[in-house]
Protein backbone atom coordinates (compact mmCIF):
# COMPACT_ATOMS: atom_id res chain seq x y z
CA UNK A 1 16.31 -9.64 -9.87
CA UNK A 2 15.67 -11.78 -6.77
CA UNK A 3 15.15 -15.32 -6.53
CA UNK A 4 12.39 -16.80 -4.43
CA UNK A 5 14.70 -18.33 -2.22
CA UNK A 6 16.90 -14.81 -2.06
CA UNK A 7 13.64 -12.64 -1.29
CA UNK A 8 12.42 -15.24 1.49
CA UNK A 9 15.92 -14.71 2.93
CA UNK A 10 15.44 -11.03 2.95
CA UNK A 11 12.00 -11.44 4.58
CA UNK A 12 13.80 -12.97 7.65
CA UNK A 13 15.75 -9.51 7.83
CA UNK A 14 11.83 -7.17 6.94
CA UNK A 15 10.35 -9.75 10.40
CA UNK A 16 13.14 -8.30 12.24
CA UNK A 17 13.43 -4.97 11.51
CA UNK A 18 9.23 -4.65 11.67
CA UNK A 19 9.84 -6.49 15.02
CA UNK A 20 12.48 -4.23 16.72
CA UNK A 21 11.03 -1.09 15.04
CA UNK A 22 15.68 -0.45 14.96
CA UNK A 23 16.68 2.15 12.07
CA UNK A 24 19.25 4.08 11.32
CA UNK A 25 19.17 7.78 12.68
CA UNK A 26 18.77 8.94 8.96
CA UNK A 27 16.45 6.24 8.21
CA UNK A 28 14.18 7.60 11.75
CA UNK A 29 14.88 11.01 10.63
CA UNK A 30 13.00 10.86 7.41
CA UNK A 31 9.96 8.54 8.21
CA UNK A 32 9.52 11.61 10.93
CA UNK A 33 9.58 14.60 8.40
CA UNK A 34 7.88 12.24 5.94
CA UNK A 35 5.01 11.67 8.86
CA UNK A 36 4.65 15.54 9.25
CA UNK A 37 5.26 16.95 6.35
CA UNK A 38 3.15 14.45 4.22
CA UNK A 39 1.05 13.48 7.19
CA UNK A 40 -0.05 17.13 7.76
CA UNK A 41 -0.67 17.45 3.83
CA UNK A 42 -3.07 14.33 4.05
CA UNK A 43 -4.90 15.32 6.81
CA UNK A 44 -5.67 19.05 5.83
CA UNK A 45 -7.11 17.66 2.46
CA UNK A 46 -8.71 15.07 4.03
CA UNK A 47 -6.37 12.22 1.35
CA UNK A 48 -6.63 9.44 3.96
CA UNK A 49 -10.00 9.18 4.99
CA UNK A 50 -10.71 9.53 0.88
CA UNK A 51 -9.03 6.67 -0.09
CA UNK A 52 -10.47 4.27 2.30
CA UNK A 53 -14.20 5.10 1.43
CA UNK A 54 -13.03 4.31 -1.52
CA UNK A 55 -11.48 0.93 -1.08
CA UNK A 56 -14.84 0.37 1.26
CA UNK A 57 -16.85 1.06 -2.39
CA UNK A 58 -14.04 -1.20 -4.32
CA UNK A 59 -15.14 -3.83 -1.32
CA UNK A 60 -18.63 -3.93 -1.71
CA UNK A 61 -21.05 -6.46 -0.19
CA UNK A 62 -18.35 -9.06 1.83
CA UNK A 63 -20.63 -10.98 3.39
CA UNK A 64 -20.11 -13.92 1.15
CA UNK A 65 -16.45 -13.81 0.58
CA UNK A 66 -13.15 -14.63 1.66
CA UNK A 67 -10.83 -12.25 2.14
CA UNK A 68 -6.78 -11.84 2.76
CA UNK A 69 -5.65 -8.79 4.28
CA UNK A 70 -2.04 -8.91 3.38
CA UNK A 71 0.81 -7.44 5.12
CA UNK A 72 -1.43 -6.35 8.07
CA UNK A 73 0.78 -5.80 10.66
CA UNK A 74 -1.21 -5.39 13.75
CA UNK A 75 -4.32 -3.92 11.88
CA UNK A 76 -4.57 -1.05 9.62
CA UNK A 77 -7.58 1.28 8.97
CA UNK A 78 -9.76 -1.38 7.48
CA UNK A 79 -9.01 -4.54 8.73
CA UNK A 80 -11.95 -4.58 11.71
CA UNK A 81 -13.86 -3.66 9.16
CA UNK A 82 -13.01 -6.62 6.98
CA UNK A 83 -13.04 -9.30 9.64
CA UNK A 84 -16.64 -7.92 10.86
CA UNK A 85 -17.83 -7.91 7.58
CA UNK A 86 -16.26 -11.03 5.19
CA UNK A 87 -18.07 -14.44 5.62
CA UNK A 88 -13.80 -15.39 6.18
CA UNK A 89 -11.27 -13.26 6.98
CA UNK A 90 -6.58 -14.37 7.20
CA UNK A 91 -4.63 -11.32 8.17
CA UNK A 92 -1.36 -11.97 7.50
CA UNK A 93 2.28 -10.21 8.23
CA UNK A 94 5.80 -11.49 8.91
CA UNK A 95 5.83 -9.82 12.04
CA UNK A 96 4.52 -11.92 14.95
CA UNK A 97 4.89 -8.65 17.22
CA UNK A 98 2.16 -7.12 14.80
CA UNK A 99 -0.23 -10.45 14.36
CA UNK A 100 0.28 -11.09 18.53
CA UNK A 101 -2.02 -7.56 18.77
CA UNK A 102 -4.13 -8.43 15.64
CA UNK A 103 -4.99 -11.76 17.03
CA UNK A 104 -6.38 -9.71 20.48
CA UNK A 105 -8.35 -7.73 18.23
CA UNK A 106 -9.90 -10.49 16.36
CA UNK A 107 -10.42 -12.68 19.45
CA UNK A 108 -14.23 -12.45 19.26
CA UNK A 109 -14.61 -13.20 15.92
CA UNK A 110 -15.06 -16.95 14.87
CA UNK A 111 -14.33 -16.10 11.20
CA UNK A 112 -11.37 -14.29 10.92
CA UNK A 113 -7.83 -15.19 12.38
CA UNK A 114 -4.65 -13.43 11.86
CA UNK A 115 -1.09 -15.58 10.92
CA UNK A 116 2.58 -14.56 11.44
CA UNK A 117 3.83 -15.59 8.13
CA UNK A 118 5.72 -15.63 4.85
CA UNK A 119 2.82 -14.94 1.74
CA UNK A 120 5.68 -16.23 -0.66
CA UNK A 121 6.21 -19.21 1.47
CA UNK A 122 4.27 -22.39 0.01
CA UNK A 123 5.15 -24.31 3.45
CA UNK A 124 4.21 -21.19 5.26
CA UNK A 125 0.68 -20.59 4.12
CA UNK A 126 -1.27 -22.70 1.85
CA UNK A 127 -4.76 -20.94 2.11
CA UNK A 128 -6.12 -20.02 -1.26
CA UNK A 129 -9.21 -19.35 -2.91
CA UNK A 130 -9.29 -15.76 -1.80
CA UNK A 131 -12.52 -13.99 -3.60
CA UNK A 132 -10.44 -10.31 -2.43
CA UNK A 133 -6.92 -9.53 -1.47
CA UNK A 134 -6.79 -6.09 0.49
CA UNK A 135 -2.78 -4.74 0.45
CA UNK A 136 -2.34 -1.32 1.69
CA UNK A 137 1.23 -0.64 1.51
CA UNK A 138 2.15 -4.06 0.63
CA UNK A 139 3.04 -4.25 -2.96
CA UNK A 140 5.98 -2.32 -3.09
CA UNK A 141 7.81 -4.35 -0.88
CA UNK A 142 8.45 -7.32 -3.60
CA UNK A 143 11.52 -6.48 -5.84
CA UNK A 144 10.33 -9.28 -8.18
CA UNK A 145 7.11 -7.99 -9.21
CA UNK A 146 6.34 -11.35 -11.44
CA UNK A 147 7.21 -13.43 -8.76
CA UNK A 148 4.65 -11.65 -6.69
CA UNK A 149 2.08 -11.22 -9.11
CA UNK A 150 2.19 -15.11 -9.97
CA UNK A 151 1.52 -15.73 -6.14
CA UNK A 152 -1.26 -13.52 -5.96
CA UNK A 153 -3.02 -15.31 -9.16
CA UNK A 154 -2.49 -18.53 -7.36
CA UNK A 155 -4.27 -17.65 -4.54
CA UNK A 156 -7.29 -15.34 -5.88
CA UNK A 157 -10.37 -17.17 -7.58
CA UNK A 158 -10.73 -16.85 -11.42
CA UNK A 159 -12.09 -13.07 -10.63
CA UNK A 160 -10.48 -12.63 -7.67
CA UNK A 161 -9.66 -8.78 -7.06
CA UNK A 162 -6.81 -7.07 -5.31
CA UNK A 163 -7.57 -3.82 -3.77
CA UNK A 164 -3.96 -2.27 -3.93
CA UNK A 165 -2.32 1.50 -2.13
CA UNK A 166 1.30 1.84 -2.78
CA UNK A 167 4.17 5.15 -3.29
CA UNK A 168 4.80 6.01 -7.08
CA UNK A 169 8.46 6.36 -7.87
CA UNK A 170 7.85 8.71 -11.38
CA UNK A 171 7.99 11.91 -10.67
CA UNK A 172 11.22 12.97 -11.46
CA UNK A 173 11.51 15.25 -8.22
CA UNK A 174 10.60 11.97 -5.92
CA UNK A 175 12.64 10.11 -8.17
CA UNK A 176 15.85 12.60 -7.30
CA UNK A 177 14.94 12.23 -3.40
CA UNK A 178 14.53 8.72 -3.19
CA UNK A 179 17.94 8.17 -4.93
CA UNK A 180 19.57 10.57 -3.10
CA UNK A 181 17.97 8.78 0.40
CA UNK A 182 18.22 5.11 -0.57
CA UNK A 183 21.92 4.62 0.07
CA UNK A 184 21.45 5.27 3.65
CA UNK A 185 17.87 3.94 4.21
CA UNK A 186 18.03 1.14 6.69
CA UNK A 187 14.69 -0.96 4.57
CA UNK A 188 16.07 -0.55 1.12
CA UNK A 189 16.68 -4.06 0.62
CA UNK A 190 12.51 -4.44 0.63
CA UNK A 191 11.15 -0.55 -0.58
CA UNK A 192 10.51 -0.49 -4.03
CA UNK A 193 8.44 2.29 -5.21
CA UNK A 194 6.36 1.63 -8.00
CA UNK A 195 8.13 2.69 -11.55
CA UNK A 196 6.51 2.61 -14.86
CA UNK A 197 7.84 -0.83 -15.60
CA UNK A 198 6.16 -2.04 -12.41
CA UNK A 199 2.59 -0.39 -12.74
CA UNK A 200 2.56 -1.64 -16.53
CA UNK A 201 3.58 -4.92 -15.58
CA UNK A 202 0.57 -5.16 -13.42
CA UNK A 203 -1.85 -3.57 -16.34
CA UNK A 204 -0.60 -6.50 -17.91
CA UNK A 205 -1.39 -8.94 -16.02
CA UNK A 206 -5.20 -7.75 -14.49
CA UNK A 207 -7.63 -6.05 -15.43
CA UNK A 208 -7.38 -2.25 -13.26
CA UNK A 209 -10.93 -1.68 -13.18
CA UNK A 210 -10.13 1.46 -11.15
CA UNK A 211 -7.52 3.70 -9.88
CA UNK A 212 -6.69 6.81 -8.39
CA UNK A 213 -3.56 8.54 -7.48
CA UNK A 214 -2.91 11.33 -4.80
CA UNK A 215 -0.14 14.01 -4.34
CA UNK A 216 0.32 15.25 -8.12
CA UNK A 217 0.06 18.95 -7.82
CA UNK A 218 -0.81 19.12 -4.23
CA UNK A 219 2.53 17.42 -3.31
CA UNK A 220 3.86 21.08 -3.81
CA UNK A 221 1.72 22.32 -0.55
CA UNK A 222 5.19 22.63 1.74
CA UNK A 223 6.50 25.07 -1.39
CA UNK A 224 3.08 26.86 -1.19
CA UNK A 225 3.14 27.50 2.13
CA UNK A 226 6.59 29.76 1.87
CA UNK A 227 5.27 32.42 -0.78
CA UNK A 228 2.78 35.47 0.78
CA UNK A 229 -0.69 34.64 0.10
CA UNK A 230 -3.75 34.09 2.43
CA UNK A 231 -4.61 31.09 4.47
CA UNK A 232 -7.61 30.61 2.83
CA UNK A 233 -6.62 30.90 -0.78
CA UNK A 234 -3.70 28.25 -0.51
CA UNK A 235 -6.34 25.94 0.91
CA UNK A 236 -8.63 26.36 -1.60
CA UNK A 237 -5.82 25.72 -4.52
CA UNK A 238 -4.32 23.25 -2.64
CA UNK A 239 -8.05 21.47 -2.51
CA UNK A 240 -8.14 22.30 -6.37
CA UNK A 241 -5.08 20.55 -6.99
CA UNK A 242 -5.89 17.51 -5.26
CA UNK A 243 -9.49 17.64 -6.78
CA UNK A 244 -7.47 17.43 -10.40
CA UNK A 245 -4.96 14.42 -9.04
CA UNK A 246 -7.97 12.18 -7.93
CA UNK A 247 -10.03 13.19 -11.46
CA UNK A 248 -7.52 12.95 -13.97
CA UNK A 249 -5.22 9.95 -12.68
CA UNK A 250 -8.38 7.77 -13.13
CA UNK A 251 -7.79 8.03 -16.87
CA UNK A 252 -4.68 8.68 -17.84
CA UNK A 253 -1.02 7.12 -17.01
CA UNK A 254 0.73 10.21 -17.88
CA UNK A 255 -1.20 12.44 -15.12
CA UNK A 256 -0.47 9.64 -12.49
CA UNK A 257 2.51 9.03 -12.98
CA UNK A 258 3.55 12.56 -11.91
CA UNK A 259 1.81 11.60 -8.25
CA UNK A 260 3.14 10.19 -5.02
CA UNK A 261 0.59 7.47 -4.28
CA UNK A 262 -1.30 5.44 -6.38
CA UNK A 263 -4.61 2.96 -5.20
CA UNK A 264 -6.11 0.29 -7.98
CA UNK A 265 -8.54 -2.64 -7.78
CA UNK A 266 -7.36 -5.13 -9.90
CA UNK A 267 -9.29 -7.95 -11.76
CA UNK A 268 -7.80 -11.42 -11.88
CA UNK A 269 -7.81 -12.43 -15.26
């Protein structure tokens, strides 16, 4: 497991490559037939637009907090919404490409402001405090996940909450991809899919006072579309399927863990 020192080294290499945008041709070739293929499957069941009015109901009433939107880059789906809405809002992301267009976003906003740096870093950013924590896509990127966790502690209030989206590593069919991809993938050294040890670590350490995961069954739409049925009856399965992954990952482990995605608000404790 990596050192402190070791993964603030390796952030150095995630600035540049998030920078530069340079990957391997295998590495391009797969974020493209992951962006269709998945992309496609998200939009026809409408998985995207889901999750965030869900994180918006996680969010609640803002106007009196202080919140960190964490590995921002130059703004994702929420984080107008934040900085309009929090009484104080830090976007932060190694990538000073990314924060240089967040920062002309934010420009007309006297409480939020949006910083190129480290989170891990204790010279790099000392704010703290932080009544919510907003990381979509973020998580996964830590190899140490106690080392992380500890940081995020120190910087939430007593019942801080983290409002978390991040790719499950635990189906056994992702699990054989992924394997068979990493040794080529140009990020490795900062993509780590959640595993079991990883989500329980975090059940550990908060309280998950909600979660969902997304493409369980429905990850099987690109099969479905191959065998001779109608249009409209592989939609409505499809929908069916994805109805079951959002309803039964809330409660059990077992049926999430056989998803692609997986969203939790998390209770400092």
């Amino acid at each position: 497991m990596k050192t402190k020192d070791e993964i603030i080294e390796i952030n150095k290499q995630q600035k540049e490559f998030y920078n530069t945008k340079k990957r391997n041709f295998i590495t391009e070739a797969w974020a493209k037939f992951r962006g269709i293929i998945l992309g496609g499957i998200r939009k026809d069941l409408g998985i995207s637009h889901q999750v965030y009015e869900l994180h918006k109901s996680w969010l609640g009433d803002l106007s009196n907090k202080k919140v960190l939107d964490l590995g921002c880059y130059a703004g994702n789906y929420l984080s107008l919404y934040l900085a309009e809405n929090s009484k104080e809002y830090i976007g932060v992301d190694l990538s000073d490409v990314g924060i240089n267009k967040l920062k002309e976003k934010l420009k007309n906003l006297p409480n939020a402001k949006a910083l190129a740096v480290d989170f891990l870093s204790d010279n790099d950013f000392k704010e703290k405090d932080f009544d919510i924590i907003y990381a979509y896509g973020v998580l996964h990127h830590f190899q140490n996940t106690q080392l992380l966790i500890d940081k995020l502690k120190e910087k939430l209030t007593p019942n801080g909450v983290v409002i978390s989206y991040d790719p499950l590593q635990t189906s056994l069919p992702i699990k054989i991809v992924r394997t068979l991809y990493r040794p080529f993938q140009s990020d490795a050294h900062w993509e780590w899919p959640f595993t079991k040890k990883t989500y329980y670590k975090y059940k550990s350490e908060f309280n998950i006072v909600d979660k969902r995961a997304v493409l369980g069954k429905s990850k099987y739409a690109l099969l479905i579309n191959f065998i001779p049925l109608s249009k409209s009856y592989k939609e409505n399965l499809l929908k069916k399927w994805h109805y079951t992954d959002w309803e039964k990952s809330k409660t059990s482990d077992k049926y999430m863990f056989r998803c692609m995605h997986l969203t939790m608000k998390m209770e400092n404790k």
